[in-house]
N, C-alpha and C. Protein backbone atom coordinates (compact mmCIF):
# COMPACT_ATOMS: atom_id res chain seq x y z
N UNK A 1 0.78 -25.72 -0.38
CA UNK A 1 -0.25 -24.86 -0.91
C UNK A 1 -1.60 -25.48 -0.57
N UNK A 2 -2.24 -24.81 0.17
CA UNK A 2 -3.59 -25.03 0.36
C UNK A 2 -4.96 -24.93 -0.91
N UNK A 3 -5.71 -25.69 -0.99
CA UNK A 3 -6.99 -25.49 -1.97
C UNK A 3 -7.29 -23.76 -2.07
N UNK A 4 -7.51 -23.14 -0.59
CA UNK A 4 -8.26 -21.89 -1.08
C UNK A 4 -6.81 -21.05 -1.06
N UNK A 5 -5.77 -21.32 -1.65
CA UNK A 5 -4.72 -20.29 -1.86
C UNK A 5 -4.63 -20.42 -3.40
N UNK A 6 -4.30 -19.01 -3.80
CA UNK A 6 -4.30 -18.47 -5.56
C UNK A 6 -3.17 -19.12 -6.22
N UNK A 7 -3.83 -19.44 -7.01
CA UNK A 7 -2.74 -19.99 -7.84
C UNK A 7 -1.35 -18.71 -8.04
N UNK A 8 -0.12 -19.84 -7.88
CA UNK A 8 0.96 -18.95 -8.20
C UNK A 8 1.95 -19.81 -8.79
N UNK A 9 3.06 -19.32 -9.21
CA UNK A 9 4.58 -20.10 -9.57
C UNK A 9 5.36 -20.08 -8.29
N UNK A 10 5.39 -21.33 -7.81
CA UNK A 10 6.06 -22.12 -6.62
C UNK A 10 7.17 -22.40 -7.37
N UNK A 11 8.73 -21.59 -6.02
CA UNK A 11 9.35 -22.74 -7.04
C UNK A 11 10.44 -22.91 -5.45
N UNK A 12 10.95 -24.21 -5.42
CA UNK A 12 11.27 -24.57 -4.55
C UNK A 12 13.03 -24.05 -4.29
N UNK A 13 13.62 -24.80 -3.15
CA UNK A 13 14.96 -24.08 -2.87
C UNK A 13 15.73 -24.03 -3.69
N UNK A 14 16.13 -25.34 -5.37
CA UNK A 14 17.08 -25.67 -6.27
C UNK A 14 16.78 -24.65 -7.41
N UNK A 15 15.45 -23.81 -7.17
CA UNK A 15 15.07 -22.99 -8.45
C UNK A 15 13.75 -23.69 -9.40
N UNK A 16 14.14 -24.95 -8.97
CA UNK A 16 12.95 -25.62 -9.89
C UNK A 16 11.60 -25.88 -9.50
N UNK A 17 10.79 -25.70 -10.62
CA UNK A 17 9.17 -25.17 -10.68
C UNK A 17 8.67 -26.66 -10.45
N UNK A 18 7.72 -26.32 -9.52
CA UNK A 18 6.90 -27.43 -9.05
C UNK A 18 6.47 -28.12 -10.63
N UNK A 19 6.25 -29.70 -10.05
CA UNK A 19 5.93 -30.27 -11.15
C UNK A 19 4.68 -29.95 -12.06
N UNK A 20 4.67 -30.39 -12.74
CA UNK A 20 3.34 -29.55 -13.80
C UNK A 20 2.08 -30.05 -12.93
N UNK A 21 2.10 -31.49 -12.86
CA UNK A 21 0.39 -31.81 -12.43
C UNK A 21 0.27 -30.88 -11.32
N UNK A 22 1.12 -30.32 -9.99
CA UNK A 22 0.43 -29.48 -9.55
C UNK A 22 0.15 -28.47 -9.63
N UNK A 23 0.90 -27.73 -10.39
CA UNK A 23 0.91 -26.19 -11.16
C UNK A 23 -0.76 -26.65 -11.66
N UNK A 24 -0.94 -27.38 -12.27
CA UNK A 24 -2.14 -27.43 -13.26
C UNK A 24 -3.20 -27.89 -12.03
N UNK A 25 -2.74 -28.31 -10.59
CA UNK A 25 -4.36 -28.77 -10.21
C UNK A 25 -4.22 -27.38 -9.15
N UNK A 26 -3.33 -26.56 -9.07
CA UNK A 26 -3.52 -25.23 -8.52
C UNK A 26 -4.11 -24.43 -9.13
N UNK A 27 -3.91 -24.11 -10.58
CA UNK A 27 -4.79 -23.21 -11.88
C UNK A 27 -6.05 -23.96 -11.26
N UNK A 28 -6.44 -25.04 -11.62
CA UNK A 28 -7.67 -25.69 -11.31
C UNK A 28 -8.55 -24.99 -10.07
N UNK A 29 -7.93 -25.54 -9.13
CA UNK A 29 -8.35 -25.05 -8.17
C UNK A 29 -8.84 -23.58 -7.60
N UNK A 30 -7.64 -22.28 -8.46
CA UNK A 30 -8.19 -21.25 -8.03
C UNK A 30 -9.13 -20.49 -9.49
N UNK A 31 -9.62 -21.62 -10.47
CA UNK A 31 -10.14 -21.61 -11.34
C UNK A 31 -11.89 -21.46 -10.55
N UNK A 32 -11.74 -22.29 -10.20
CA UNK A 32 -12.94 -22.44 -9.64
C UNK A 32 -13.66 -21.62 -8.35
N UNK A 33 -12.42 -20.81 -7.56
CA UNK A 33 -12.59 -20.08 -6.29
C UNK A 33 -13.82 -19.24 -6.36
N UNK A 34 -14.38 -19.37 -5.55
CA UNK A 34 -15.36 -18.49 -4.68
C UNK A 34 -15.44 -16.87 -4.95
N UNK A 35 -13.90 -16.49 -5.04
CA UNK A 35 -13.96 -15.18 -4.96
C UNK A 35 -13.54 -14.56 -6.62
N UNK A 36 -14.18 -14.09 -6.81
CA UNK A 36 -13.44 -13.58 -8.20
C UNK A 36 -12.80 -12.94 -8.94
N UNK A 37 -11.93 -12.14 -7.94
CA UNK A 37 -10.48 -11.87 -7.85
C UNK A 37 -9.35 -13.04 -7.79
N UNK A 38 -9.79 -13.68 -7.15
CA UNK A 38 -8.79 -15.21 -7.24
C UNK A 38 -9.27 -15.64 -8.88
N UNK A 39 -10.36 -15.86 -9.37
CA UNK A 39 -9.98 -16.10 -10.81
C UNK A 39 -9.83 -15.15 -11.69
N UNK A 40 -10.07 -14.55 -11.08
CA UNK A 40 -9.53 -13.08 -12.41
C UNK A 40 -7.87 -13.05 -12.59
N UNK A 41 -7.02 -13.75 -11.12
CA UNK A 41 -6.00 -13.86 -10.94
C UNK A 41 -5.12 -14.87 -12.08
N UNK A 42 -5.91 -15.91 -11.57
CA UNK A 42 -5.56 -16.93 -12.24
C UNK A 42 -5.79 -16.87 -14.07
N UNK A 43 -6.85 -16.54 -14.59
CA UNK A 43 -6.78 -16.06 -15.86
C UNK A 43 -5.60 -14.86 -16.41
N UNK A 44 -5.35 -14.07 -15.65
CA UNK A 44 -4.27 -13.46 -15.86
C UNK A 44 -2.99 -14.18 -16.09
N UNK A 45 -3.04 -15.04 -14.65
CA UNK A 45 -1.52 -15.82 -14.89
C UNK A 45 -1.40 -16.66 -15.34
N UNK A 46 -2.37 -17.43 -15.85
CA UNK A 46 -2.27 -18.51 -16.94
C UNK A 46 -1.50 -18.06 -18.07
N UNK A 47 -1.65 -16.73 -18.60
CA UNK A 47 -1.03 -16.19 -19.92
C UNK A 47 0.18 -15.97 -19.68
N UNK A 48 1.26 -16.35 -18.81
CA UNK A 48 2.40 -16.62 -18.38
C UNK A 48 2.63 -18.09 -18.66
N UNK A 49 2.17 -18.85 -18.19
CA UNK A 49 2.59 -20.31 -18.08
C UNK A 49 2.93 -21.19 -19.59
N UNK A 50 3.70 -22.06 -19.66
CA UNK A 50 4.24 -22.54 -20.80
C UNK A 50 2.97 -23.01 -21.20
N UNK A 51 3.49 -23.22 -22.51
CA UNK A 51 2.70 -24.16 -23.74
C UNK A 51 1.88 -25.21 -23.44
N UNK A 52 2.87 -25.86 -22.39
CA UNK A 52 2.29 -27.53 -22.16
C UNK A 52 1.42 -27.31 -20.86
N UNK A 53 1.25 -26.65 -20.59
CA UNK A 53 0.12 -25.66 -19.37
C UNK A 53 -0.83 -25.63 -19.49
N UNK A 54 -1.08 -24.19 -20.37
CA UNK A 54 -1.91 -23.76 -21.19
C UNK A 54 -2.35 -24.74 -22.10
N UNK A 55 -2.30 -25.84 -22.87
CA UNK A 55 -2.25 -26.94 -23.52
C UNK A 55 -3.18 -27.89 -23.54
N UNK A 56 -3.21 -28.14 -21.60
CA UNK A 56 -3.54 -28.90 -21.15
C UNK A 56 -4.84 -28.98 -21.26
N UNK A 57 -5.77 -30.36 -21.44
CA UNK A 57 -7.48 -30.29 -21.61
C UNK A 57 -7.56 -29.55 -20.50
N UNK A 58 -7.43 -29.82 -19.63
CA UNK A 58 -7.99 -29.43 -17.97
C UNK A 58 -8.49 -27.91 -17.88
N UNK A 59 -6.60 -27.05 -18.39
CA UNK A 59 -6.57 -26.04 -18.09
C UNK A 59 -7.44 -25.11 -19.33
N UNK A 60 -7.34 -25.44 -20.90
CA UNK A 60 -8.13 -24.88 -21.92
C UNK A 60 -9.54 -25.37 -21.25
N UNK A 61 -10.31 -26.45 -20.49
CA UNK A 61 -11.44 -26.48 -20.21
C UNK A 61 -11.65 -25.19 -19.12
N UNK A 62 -10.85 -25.03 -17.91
CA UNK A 62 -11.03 -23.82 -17.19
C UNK A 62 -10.83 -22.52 -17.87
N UNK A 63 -10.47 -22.23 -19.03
CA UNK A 63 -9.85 -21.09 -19.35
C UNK A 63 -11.35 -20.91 -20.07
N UNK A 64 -11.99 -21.96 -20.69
CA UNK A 64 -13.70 -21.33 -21.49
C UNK A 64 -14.25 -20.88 -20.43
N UNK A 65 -14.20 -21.82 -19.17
CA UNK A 65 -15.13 -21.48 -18.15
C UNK A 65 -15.46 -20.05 -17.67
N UNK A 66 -13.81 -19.66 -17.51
CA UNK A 66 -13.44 -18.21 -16.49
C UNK A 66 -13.93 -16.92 -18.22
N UNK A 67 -13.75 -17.35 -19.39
CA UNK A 67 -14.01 -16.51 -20.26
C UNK A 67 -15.59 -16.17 -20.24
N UNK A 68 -16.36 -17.24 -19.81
CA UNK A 68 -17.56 -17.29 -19.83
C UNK A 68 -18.43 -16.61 -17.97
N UNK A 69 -17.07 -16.66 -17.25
CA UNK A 69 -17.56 -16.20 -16.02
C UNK A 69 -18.85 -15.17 -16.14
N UNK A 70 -19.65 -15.22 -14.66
CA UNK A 70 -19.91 -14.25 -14.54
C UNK A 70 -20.05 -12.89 -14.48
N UNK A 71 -18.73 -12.73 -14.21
CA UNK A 71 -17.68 -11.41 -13.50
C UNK A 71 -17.06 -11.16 -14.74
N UNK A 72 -17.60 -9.62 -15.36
CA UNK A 72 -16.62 -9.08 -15.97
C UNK A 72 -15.29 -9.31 -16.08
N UNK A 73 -14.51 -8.84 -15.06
CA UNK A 73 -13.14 -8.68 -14.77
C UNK A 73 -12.70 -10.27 -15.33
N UNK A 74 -13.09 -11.41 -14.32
CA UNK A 74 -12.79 -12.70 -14.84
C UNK A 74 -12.77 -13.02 -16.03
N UNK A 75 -14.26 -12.48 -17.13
CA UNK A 75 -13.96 -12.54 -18.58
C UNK A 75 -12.94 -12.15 -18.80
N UNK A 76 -12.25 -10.61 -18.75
CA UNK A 76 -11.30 -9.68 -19.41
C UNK A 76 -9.98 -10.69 -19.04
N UNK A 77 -9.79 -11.36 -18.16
CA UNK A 77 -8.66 -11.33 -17.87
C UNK A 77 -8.15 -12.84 -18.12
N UNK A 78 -9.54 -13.70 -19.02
CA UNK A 78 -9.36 -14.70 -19.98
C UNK A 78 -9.50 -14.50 -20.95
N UNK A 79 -9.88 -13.56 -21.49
CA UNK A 79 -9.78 -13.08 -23.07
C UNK A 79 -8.95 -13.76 -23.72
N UNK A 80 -7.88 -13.10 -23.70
CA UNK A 80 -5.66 -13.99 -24.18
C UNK A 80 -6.67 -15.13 -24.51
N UNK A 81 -6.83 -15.92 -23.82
CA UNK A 81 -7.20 -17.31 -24.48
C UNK A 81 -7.99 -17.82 -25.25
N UNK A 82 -8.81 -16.30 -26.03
CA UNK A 82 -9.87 -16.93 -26.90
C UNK A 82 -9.37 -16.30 -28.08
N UNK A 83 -8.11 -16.11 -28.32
CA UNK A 83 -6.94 -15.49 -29.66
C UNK A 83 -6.47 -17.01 -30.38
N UNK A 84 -6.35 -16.71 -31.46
CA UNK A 84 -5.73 -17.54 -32.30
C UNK A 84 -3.80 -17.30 -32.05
């Protein structure tokens, strides 16, 4: 997986999901993208990802960020994460 590719759920030939640190430095990464469809993406699919994910300082620090985006859409589609 390349830096400017969207975050997704990789999962390799045995079935099993890439290890967390990179799941989490992929969120990262398309946290931050250029385009804002790639984070509108990624705020979406964060609200899929387990507990210990979502959890993470890193990823609750990107998830204020993208809520606070510029871009409409990017807000809406971090919302989920500003729920109790």
């Amino acid at each position: 997986m390349t830096p400017s590719t969207p975050f997704r759920l990789v999962v390799d030939q045995t079935g099993e999901q890439i290890a967390a640190e990179e799941e989490i430095c992929s969120a990262l990464t398309s946290s931050r993208h250029a385009n804002s469809n790639v984070r509108a993406h990624i705020g979406r699919t964060l609200q899929q990802a387990d507990t210990r994910t979502v959890a993470d300082p890193r990823i609750v620090d990107a998830l204020a960020a993208l809520r606070s985006d510029a871009d409409p859409d990017v807000r809406a589609a971090a919302s989920w994460s500003d729920r109790p």
